[in-house]
Protein backbone atom coordinates (compact mmCIF):
# COMPACT_ATOMS: atom_id res chain seq x y z
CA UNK A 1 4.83 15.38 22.05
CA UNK A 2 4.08 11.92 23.96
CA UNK A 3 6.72 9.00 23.02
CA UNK A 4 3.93 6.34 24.22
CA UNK A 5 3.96 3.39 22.84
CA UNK A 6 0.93 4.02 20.34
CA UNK A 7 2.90 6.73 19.06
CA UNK A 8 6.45 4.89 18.95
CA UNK A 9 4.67 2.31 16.65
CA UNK A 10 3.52 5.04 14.37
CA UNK A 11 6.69 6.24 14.63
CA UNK A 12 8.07 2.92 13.38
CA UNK A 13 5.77 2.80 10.30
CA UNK A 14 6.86 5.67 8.85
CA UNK A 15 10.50 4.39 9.03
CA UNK A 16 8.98 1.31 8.19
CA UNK A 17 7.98 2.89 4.52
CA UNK A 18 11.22 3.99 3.10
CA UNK A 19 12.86 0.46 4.16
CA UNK A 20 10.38 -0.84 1.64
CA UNK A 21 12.49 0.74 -1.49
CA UNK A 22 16.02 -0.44 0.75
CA UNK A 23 15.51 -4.18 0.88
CA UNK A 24 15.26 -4.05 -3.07
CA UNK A 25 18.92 -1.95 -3.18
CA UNK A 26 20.81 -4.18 -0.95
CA UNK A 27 19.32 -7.77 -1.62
CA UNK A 28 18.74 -10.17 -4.37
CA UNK A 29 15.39 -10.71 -5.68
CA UNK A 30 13.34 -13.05 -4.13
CA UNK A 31 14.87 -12.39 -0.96
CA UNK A 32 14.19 -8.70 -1.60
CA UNK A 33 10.75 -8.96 -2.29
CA UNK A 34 10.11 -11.64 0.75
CA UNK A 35 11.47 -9.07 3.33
CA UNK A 36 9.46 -6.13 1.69
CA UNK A 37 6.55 -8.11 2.38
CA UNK A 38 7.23 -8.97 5.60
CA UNK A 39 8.53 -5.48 6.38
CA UNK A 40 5.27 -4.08 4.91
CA UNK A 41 3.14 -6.46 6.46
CA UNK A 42 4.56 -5.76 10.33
CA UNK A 43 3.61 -2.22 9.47
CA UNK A 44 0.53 -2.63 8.47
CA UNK A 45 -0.25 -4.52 11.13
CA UNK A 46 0.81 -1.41 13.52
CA UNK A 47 -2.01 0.57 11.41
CA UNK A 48 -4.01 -0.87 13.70
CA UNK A 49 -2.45 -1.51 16.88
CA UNK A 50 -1.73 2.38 17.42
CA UNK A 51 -4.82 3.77 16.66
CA UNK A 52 -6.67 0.63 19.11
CA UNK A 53 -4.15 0.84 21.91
CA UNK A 54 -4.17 4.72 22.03
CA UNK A 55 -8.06 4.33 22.79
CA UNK A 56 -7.78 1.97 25.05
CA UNK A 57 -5.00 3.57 26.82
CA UNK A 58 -6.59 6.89 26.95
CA UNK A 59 -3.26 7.93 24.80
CA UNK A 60 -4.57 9.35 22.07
CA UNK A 61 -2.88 12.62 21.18
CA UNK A 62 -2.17 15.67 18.31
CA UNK A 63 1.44 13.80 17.31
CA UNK A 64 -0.54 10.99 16.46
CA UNK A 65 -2.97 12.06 14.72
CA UNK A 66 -1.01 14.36 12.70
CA UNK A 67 1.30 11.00 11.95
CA UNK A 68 -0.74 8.00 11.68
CA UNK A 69 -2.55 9.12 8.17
CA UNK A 70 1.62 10.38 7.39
CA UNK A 71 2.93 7.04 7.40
CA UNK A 72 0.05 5.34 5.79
CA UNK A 73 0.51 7.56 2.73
CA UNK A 74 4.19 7.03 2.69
CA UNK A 75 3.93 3.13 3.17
CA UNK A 76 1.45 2.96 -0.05
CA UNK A 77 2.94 5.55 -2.19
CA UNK A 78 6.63 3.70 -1.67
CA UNK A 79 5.49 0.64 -2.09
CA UNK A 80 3.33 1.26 -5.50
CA UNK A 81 6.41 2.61 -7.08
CA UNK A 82 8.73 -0.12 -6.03
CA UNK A 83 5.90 -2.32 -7.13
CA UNK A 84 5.14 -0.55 -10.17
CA UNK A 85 8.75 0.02 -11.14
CA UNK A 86 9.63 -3.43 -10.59
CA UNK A 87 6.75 -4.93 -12.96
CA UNK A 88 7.83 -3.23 -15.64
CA UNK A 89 5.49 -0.50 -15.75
CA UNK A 90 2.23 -2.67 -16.66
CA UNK A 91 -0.76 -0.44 -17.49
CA UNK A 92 -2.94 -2.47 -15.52
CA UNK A 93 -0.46 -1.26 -12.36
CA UNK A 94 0.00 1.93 -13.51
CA UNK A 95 -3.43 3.31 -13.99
CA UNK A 96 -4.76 2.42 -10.81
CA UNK A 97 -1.25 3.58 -8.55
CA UNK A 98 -1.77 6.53 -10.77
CA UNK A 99 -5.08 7.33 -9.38
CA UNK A 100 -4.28 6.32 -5.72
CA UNK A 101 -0.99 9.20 -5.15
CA UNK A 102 -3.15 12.02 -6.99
CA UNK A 103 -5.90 11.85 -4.73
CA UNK A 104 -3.45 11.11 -1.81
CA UNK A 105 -1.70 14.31 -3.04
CA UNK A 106 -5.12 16.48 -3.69
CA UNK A 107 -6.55 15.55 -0.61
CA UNK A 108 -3.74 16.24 1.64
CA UNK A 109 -3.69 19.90 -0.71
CA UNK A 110 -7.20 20.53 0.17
CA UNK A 111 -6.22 19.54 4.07
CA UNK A 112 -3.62 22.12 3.98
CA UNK A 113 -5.49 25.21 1.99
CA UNK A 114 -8.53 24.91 4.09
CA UNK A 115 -5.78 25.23 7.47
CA UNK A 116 -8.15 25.50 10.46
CA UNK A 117 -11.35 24.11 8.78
CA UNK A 118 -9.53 20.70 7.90
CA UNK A 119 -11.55 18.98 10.50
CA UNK A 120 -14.56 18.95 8.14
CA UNK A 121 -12.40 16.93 6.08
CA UNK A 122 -11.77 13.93 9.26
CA UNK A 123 -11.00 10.40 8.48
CA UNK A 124 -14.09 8.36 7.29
CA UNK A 125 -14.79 4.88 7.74
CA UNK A 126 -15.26 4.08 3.84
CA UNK A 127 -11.71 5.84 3.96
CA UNK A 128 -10.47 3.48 6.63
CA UNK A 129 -11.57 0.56 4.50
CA UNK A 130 -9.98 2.32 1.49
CA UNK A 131 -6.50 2.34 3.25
CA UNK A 132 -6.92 -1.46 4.54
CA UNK A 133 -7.55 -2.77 0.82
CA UNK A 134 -4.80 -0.82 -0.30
CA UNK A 135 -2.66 -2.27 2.28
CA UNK A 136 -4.38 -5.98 0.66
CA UNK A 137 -3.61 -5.51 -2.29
CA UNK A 138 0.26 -4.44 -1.66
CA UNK A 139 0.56 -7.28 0.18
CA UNK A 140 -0.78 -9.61 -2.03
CA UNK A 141 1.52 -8.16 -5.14
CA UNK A 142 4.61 -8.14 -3.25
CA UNK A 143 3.95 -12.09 -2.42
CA UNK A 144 3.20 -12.34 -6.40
CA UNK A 145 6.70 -10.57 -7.68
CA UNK A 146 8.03 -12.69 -5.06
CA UNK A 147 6.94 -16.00 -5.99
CA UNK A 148 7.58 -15.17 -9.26
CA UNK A 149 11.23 -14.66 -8.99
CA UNK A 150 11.64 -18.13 -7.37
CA UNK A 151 9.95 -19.60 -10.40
CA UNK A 152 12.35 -17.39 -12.87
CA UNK A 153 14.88 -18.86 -10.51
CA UNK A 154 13.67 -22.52 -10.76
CA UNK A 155 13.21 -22.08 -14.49
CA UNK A 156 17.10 -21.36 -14.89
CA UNK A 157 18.12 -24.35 -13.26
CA UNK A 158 15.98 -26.69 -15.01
CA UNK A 159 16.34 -27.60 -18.89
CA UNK A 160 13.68 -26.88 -20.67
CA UNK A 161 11.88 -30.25 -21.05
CA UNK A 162 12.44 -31.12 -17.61
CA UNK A 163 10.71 -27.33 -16.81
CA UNK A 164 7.98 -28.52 -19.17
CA UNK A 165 7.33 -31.99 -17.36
CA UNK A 166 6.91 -30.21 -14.35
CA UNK A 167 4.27 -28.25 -15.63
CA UNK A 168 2.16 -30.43 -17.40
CA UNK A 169 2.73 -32.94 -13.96
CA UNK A 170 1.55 -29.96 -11.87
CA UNK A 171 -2.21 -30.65 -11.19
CA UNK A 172 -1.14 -34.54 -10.22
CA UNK A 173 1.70 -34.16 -8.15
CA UNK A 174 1.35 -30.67 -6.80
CA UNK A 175 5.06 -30.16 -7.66
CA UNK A 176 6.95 -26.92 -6.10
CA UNK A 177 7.38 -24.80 -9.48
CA UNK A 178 3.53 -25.60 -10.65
CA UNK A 179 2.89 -24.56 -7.43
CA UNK A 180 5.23 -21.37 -7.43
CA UNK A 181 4.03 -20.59 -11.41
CA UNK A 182 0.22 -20.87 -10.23
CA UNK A 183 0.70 -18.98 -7.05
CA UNK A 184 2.62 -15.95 -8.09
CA UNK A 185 -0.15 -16.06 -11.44
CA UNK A 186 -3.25 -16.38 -8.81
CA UNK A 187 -1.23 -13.70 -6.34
CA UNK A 188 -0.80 -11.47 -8.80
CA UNK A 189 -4.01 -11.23 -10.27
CA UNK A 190 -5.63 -10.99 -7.24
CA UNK A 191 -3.45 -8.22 -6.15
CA UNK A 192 -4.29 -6.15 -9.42
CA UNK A 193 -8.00 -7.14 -8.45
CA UNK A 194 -7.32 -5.74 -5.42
CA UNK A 195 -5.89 -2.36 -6.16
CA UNK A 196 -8.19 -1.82 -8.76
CA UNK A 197 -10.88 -2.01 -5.91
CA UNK A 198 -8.95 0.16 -3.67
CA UNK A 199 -8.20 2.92 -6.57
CA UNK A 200 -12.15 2.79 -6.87
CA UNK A 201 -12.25 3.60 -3.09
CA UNK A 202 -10.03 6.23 -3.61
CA UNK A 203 -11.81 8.21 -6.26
CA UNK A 204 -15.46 7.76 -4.19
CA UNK A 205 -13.31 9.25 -1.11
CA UNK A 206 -11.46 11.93 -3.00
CA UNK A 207 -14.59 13.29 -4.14
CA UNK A 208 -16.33 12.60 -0.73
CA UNK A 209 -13.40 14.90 0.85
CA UNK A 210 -13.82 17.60 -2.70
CA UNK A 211 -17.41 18.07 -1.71
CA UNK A 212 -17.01 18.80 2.07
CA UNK A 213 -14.06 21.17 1.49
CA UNK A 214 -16.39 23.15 -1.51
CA UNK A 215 -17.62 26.16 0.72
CA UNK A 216 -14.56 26.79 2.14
CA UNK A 217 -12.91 27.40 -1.29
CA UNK A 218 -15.42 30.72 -2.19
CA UNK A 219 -14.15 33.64 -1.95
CA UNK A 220 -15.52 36.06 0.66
CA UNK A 221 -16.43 39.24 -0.42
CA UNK A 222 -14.09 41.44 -1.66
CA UNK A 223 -11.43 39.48 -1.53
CA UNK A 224 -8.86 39.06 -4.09
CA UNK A 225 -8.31 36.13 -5.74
């Protein structure tokens, strides 16, 4: 196992992924939700810097590989449930995070039953792109809860016709909580956008990977189920 850099910043993803969930247990929301998405942003942003610098490098290796897809999955799936959990289980968040971890989870079964033939199964490039707009679309939801919090925060230190003024005043003096309410709106329906497009990916992929791994699920001859 190489410790090169490629595969130190892989490395750091997958810590990276679990530290996600921490910054919402030991600070106060927006703060929380600003360093998750700065967190989750700097690893994303190793996604790609591993895989490019191993090529160029002439680093590539079995630890990576084996690790890179690893921390991908464990960035999105922790940050769809802190997402998820934190939006108070919306169904328009829920169906689509729902679809993402089964076929992360069926894909990664049909990797391991198929044990020496999983190469058939290799990384496409509509499943590259399926991983990047899932990595959008986090991105874009975490800056959403986030700017919503400040405007639950400015709300609470405003009185309530003086929270109203500010709204209707909005689109004339580009205030900052019309533009905190409109942002975190915009950010957040974008990001549902998003992961609805990326949960489409996912299904087209899933099935992509079902198909390939088909003959090696028959039985051979004679041999019990």
């Amino acid at each position: 196992m190489a410790m090169n850099i490629p595969n130190i910043l892989t490395v750091l993803r997958l810590l990276a992924a679990p530290g996600i969930a921490v910054m919402f247990l030991y600070f106060h929301r927006p703060w929380a939700d600003w360093f998750a998405l700065g967190l989750f942003i700097a690893a994303s942003i190793t996604d790609w810097y591993d895989g490019y610098l191993a090529r160029l490098w002439g680093q590539e290796s079995r630890f990576g590989a084996m690790l890179d897809p690893i921390a991908d999955k464990a960035m999105v799936a922790i940050a769809l449930l802190v997402i998820v959990g934190y939006s108070g289980l919306t169904p328009w968040l829920v169906l689509p995070a729902t679809i993402i971890l089964f076929r992360e989870v069926f894909v990664s079964g049909l990797r391991e039953f198929i044990g020496s033939a999983a190469g058939t199964l290799s990384v496409t490039r509509l499943a590259k792109w399926k991983t990047t707009v899932q990595m959008v679309a986090l991105a874009v939801l975490f800056l959403g809860t986030g700017l919503e919090n400040v405007h639950l925060d400015l709300y609470r230190q405003m009185s309530p016709e003086a929270y109203d003024a500010a709204l209707a005043s909005g689109p004339r003096d580009w205030n900052t909580l019309w533009l905190v309410a409109e942002g975190g709106w915009a950010a957040g329906l974008a990001g549902i956008g998003a992961l609805w497009v990326a949960a489409i990916l996912t299904l087209i992929t899933g099935l992509d990977y079902f198909i390939k791994a088909l003959p090696h699920l028959k039985d051979d001859a004679g041999e019990a189920k």
